[in-house]
Protein backbone atom coordinates (compact mmCIF):
# COMPACT_ATOMS: atom_id res chain seq x y z
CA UNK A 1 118.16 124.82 88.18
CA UNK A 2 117.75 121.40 86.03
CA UNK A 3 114.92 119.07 87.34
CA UNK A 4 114.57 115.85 85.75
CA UNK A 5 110.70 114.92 86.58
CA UNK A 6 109.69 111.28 86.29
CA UNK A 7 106.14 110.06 85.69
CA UNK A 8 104.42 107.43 87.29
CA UNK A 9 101.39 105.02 86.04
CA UNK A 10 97.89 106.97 86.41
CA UNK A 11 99.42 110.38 87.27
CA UNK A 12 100.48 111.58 83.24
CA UNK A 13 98.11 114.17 83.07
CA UNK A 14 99.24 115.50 86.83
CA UNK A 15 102.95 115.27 86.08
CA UNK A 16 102.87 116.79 82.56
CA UNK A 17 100.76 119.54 84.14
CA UNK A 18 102.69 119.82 86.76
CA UNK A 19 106.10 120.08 84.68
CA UNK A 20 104.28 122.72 82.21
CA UNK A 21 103.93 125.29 85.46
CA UNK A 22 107.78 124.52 87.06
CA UNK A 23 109.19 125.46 83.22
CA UNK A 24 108.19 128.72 84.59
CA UNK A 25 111.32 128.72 86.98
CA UNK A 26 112.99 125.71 86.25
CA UNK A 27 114.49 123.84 82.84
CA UNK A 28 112.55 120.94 83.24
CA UNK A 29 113.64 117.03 81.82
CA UNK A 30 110.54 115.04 81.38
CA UNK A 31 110.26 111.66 81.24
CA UNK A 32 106.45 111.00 80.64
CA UNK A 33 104.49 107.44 80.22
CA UNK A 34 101.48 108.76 78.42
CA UNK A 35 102.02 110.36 74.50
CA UNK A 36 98.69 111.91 74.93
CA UNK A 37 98.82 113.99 78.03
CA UNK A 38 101.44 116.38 77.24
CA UNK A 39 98.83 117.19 74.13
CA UNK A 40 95.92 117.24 76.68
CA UNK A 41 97.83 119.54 79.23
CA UNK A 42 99.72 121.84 77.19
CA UNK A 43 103.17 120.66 78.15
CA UNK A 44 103.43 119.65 74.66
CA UNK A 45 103.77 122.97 73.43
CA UNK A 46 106.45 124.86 76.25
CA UNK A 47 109.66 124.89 74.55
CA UNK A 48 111.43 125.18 78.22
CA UNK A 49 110.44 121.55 78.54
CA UNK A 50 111.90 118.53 76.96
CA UNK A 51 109.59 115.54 77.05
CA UNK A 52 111.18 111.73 76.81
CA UNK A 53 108.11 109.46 75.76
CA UNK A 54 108.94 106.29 77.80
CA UNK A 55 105.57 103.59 77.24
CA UNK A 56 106.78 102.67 74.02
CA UNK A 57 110.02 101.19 75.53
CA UNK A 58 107.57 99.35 78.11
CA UNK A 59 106.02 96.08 77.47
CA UNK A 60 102.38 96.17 77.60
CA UNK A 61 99.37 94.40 79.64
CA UNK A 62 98.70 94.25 83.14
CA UNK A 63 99.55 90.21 84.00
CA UNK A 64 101.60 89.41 87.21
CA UNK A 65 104.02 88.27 85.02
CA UNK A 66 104.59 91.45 82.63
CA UNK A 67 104.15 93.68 85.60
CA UNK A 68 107.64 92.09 86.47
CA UNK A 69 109.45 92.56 82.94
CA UNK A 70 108.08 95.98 83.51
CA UNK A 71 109.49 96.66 86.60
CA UNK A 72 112.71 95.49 84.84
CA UNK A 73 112.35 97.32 81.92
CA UNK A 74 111.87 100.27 83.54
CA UNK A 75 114.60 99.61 85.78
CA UNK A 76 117.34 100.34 82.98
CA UNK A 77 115.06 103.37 81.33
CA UNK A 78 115.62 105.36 84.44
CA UNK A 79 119.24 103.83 84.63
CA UNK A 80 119.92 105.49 81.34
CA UNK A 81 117.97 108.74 82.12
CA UNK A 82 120.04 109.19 85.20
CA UNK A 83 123.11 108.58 83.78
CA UNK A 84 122.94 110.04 80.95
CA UNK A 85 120.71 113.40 81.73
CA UNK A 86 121.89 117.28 83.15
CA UNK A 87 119.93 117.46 86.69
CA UNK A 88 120.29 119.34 90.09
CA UNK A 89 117.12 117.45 91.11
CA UNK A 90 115.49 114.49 90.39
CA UNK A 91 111.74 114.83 91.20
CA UNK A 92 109.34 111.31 91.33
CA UNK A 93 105.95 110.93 92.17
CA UNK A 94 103.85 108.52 94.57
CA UNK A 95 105.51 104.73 94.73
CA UNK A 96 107.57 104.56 91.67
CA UNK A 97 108.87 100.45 91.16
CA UNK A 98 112.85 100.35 91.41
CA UNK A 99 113.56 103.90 91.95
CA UNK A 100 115.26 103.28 95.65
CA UNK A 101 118.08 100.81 93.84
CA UNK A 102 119.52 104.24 92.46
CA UNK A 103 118.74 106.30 96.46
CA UNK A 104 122.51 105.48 96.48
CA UNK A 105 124.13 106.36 93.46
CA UNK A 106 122.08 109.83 93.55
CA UNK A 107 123.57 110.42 96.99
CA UNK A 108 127.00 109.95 95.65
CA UNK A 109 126.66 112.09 92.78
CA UNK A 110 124.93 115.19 95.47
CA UNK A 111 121.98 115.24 93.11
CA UNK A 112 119.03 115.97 94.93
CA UNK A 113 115.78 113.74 95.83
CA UNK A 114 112.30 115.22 96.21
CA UNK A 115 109.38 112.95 96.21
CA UNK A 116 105.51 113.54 95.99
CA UNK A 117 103.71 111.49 97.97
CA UNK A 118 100.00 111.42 96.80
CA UNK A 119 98.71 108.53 98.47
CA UNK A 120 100.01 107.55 102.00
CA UNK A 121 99.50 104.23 102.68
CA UNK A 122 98.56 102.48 99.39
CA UNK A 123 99.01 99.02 100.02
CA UNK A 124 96.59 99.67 102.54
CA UNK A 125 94.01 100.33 99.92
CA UNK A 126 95.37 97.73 98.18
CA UNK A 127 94.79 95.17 100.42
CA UNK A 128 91.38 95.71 100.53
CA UNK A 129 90.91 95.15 96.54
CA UNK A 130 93.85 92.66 95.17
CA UNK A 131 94.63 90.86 98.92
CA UNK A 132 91.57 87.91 98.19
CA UNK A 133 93.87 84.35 97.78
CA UNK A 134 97.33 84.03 97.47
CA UNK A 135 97.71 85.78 93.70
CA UNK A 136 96.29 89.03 95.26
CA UNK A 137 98.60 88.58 98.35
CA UNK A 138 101.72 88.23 96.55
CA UNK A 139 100.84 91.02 93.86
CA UNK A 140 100.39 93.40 97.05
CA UNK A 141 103.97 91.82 98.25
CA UNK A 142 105.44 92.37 95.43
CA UNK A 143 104.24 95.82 94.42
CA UNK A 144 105.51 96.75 98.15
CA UNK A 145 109.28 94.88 97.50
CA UNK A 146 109.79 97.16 94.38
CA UNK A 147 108.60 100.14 96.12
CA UNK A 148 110.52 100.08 99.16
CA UNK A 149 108.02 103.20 101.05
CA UNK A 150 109.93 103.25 104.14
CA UNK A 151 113.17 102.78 102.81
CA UNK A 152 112.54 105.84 100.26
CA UNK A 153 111.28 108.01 103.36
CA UNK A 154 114.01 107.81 105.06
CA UNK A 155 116.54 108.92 102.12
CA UNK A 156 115.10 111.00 100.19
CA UNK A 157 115.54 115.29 100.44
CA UNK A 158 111.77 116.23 100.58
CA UNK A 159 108.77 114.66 100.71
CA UNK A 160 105.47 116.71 99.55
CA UNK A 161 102.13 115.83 100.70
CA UNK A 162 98.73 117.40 99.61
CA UNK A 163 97.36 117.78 103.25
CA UNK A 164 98.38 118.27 106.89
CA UNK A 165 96.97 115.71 107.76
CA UNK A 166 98.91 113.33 105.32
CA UNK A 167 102.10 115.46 106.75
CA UNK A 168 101.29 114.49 110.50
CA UNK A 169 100.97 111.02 109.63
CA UNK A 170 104.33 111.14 108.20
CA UNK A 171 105.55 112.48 111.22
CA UNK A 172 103.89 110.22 113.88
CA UNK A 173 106.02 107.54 111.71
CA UNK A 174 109.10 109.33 112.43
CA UNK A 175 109.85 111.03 108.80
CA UNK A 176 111.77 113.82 109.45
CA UNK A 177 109.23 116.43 109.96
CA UNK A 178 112.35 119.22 108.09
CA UNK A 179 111.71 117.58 104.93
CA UNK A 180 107.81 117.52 104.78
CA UNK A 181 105.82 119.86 102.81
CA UNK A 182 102.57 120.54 101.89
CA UNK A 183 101.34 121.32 98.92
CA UNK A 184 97.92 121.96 97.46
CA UNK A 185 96.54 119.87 94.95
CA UNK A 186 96.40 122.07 91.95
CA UNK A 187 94.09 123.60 88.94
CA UNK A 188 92.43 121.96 86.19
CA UNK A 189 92.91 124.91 84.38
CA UNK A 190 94.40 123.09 80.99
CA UNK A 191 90.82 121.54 80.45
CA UNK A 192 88.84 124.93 80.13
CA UNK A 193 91.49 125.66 77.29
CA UNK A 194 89.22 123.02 75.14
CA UNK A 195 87.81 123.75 72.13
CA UNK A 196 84.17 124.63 72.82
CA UNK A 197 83.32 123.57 69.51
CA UNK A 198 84.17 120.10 69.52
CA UNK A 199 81.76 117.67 69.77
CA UNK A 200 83.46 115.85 72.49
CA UNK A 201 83.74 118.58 74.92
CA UNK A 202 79.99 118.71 74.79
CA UNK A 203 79.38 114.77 75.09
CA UNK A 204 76.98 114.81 77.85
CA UNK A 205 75.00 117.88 77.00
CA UNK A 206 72.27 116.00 75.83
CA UNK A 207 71.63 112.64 77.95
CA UNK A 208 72.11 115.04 81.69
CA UNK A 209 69.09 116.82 83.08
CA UNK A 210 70.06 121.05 84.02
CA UNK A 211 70.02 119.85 87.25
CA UNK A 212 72.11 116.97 88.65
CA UNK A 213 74.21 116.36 91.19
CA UNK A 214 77.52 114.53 90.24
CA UNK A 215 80.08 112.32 91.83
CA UNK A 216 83.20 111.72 89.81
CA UNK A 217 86.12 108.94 89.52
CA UNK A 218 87.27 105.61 90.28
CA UNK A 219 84.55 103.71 92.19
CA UNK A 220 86.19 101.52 95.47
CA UNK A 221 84.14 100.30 98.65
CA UNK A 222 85.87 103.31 100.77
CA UNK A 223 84.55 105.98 98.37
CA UNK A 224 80.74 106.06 100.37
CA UNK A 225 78.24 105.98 97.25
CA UNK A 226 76.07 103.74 99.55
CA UNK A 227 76.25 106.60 101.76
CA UNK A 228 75.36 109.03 98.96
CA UNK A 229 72.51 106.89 97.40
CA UNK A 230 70.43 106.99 100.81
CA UNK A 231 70.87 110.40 101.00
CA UNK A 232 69.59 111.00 97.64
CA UNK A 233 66.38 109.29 98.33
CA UNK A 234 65.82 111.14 101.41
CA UNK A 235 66.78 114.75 99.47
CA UNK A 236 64.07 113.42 96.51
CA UNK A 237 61.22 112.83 99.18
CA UNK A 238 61.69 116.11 101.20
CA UNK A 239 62.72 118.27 98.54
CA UNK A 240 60.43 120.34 96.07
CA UNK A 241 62.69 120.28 93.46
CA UNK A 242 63.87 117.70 90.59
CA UNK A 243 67.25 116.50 90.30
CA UNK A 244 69.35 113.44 89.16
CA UNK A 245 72.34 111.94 90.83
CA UNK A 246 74.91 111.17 88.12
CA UNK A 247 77.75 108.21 89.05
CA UNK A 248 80.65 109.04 86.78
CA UNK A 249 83.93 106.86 86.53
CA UNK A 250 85.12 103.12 86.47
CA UNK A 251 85.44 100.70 89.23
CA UNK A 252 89.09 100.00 90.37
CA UNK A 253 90.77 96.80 89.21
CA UNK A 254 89.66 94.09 91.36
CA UNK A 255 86.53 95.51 92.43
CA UNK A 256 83.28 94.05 91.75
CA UNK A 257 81.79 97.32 89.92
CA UNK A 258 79.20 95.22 87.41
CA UNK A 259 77.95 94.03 90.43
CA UNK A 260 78.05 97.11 92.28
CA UNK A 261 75.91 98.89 89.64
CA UNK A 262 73.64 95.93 89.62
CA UNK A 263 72.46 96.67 93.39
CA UNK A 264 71.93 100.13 92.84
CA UNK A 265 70.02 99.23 89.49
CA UNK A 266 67.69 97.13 91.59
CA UNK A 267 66.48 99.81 94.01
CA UNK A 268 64.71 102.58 93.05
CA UNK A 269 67.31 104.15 91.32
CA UNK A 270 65.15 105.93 87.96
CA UNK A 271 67.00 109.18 89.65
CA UNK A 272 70.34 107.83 88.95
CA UNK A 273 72.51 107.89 85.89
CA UNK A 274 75.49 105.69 86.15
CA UNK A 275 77.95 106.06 83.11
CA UNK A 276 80.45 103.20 83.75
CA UNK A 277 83.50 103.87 82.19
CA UNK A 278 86.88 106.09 81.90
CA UNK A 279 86.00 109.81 81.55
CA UNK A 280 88.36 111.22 79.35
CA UNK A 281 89.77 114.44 79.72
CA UNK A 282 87.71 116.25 76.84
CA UNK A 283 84.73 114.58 78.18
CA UNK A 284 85.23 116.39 81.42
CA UNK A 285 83.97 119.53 81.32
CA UNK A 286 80.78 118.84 79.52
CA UNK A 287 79.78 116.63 82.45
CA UNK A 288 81.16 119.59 85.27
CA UNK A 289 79.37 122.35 83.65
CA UNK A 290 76.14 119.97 83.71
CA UNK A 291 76.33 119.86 87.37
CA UNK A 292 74.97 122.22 89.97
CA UNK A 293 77.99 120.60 92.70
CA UNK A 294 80.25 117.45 93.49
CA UNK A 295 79.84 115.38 96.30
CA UNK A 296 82.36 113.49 97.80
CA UNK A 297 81.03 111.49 99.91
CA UNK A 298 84.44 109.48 101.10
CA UNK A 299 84.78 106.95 104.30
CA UNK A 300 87.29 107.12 106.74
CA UNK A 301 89.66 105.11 104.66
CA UNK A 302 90.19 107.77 102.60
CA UNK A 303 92.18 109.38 104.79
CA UNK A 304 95.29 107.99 103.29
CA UNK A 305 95.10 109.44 100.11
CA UNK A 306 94.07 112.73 98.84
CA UNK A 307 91.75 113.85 96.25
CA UNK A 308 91.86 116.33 92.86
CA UNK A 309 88.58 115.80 92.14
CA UNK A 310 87.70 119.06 95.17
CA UNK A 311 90.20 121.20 92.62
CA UNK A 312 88.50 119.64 89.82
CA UNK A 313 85.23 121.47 91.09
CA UNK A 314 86.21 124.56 92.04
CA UNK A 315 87.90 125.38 88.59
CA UNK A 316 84.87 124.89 86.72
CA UNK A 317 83.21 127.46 89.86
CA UNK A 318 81.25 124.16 90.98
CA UNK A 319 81.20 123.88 95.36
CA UNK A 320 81.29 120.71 97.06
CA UNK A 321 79.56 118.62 99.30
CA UNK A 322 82.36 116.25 101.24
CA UNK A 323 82.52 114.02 104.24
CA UNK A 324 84.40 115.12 107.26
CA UNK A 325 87.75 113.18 106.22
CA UNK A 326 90.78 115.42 107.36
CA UNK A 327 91.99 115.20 103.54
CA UNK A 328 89.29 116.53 102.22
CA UNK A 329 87.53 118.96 104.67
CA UNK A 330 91.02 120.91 104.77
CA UNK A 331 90.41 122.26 101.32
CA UNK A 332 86.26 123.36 102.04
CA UNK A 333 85.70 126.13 104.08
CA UNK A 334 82.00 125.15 105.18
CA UNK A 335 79.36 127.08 104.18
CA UNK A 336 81.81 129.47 101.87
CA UNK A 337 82.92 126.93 99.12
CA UNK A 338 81.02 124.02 99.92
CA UNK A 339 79.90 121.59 103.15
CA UNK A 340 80.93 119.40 104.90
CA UNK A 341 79.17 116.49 106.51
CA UNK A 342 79.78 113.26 109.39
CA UNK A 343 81.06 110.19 107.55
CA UNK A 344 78.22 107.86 106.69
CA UNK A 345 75.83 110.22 108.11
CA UNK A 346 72.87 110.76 105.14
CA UNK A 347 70.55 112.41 106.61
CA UNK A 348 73.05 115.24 107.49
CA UNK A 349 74.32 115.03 103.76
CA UNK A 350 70.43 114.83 102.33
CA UNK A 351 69.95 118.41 104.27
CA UNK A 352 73.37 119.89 102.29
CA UNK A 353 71.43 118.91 99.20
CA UNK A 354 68.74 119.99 99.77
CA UNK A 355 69.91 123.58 100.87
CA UNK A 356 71.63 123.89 97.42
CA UNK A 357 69.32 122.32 95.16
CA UNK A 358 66.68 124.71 96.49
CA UNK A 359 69.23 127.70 96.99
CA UNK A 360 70.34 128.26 93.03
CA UNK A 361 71.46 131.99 94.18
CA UNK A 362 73.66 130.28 96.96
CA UNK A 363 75.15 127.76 95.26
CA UNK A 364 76.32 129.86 92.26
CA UNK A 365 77.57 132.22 95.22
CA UNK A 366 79.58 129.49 96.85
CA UNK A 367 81.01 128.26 93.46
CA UNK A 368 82.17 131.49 92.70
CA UNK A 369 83.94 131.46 96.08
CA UNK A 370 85.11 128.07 95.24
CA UNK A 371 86.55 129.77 92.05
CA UNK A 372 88.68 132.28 93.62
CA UNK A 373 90.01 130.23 96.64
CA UNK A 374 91.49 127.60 93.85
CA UNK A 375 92.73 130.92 92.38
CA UNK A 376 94.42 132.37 95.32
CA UNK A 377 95.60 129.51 96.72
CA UNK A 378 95.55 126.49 94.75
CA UNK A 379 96.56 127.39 91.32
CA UNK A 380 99.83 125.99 89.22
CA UNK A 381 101.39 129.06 89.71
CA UNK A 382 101.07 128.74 93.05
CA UNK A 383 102.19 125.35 93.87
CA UNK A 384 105.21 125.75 91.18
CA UNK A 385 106.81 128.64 92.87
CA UNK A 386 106.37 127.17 96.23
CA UNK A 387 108.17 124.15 95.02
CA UNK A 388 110.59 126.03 93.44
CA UNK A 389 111.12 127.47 96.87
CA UNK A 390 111.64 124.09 98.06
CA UNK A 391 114.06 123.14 94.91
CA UNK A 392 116.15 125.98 96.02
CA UNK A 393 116.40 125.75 99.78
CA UNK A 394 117.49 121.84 99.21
């Protein structure tokens, strides 16, 4: 079986990943955007995978105007990949610009189309950050015209999802419900293979207290750190131990993060450390292994996308503490590998901290738990040869 697997902007490090565990059971044709991740993730060094660095042939920026060009640029790189590369299956991920002008030509050839779907209803999310005057309106219109979601749905092979949840949605839309699968999101695995001795791995070992609590990524209005702040004071008041809250990632594009870190600056916030920028992927583990757990503490809107940050965790043996958004409480089982709490509700999420700040016995219990559940069944391995499944049964 040849798969020809095409990246997609901000999922490199997944994809690369991703294509390092299918070279297990497949010969796998890579065509990646980022010259780093393959390094990061390994993929760089499995001969069973050839890797076609793409960005270069990409114009750079992130204007309205050269996110066009790009969409045409990229438009004839996949032309020439598909017309010019072996493949039984051609494997894309999340909304891909210009990929459905080829749905034809792929159907006429009897190759194969299987499409990972990690966030369901993006232009939902979207809307909420780029829709403000007519610029953001017609970036959101046009992002959705080169996309064609629906259209792609309809005729592609499979479709895999990270959650049920994300899989009934699909189906109350009337996708095919034959051609949805779920998949986990998978291990981290790659970053515990850095070298201990490098001074970036280690980056945060000296600014974090032993005990912090962490919440990690992008930062958007849906992801509930209002929620998590409150809850923080409460936990400080009623708890008799010390702990920090660290805020780790960058706001999305469009989103008024200075301004955001401003407010929280301006409470009483000396319990908080907010480091406002990219976390790169040697930086990672430094700042996991600092933390007793992860909290996600997610709104509702969430429910259209899923998460790896719950993966993330439970790699580095870390539980969670996560709001009671379908995509996210199906991969805690409460009170074994982490909690899980009402949206918006702080009080209720105060009392989780509480019970594993003061519980260090139970929460190294639960992250061990955490551990072997990503092990058993969330791991590459895993997820590869259930695809691979799914590869052969197309």
């Amino acid at each position: 079986m040849k798969v020809l697997l095409i990246d997609n902007d901000d999922f490199s490090d997944y994809v690369t990943y991703f294509g390092r565990g299918l070279s297990k059971y497949v010969d796998v044709n890579l065509y990646c955007l980022s010259e780093e991740s393959p390094k990061v993730t390994g993929a760089a060094k499995q001969k069973e995978i050839k890797i076609n660095y793409i960005n270069k042939r990409l114009p750079k920026g992130s204007s309205s105007v050269r996110g066009i060009v790009r969409v045409f640029f990229l438009f004839f790189i996949l032309l020439d990949a598909l017309m010019r590369t072996k493949y039984d299956v051609v494997h894309i991920q999340d909304y891909l610009p210009a990929f459905f002008l080829f749905i034809p030509f792929l159907k006429l050839r009897r190759k194969r189309i299987c499409w990972t779907l990690h966030d369901l209803d993006i232009f939902i999310l979207w809307n909420r950050l780029f829709a403000a005057g007519i610029d953001g309106k017609l970036q959101v219109l046009f992002r959705k015209m080169v996309t064609q979601p629906t259209l792609t749905s309809k005729y592609v092979d499979k479709i895999l999802v990270h959650t049920l949840s994300h899989k009934e949605q699909l189906r109350v839309k009337n996708v095919e419900e034959k051609k949805i699968h779920v998949i986990r999101q998978f291990d981290y695995k790659y970053l515990l293979e850095f070298n201990v001795s490098d001074s970036s791995t280690r980056s945060y070992d000296s600014i974090l207290e032993d005990k912090c609590i962490l919440f990690f990524g992008n930062i958007a209005p849906w992801k509930g750190i209002d929620t998590l702040v409150t809850a923080v004071k409460i936990a400080k008041n009623k708890s008799r131990e010390n702990f920090n809250l660290v805020i780790a990632g960058k706001p999305y594009p469009g989103f008024e993060g200075i301004k955001f870190f401003e407010n929280i600056h301006n409470q009483d916030s000396k319990f908080i450390t907010i480091i406002n920028k990219y976390i790169t992927s040697s930086e990672i583990p430094s700042l996991i292994k600092k933390s007793s757990f992860l909290i996600l503490p997610y709104g509702n809107l969430f429910q259209y996308s899923s998460s790896g940050v719950i993966p993330l965790s439970y790699t580095f043996a870390k539980p969670v503490i996560v709001s009671n958004v379908p995509t996210l409480a199906e991969y805690v089982d409460s009170g074994k590998t982490g909690f899980i709490f009402d949206v918006n509700d702080s009080n209720q999420l105060a009392s989780y901290i509480i019970e594993l700040i003061e519980n260090n016995s139970k929460c190294l219990e639960m992250g061990q738990a955490a551990y072997l559940k990503m092990v058993n069944e969330m791991s590459l391995d895993v997820v590869c040869k259930q695809v691979n499944n799914i590869y052969n049964n197309m």
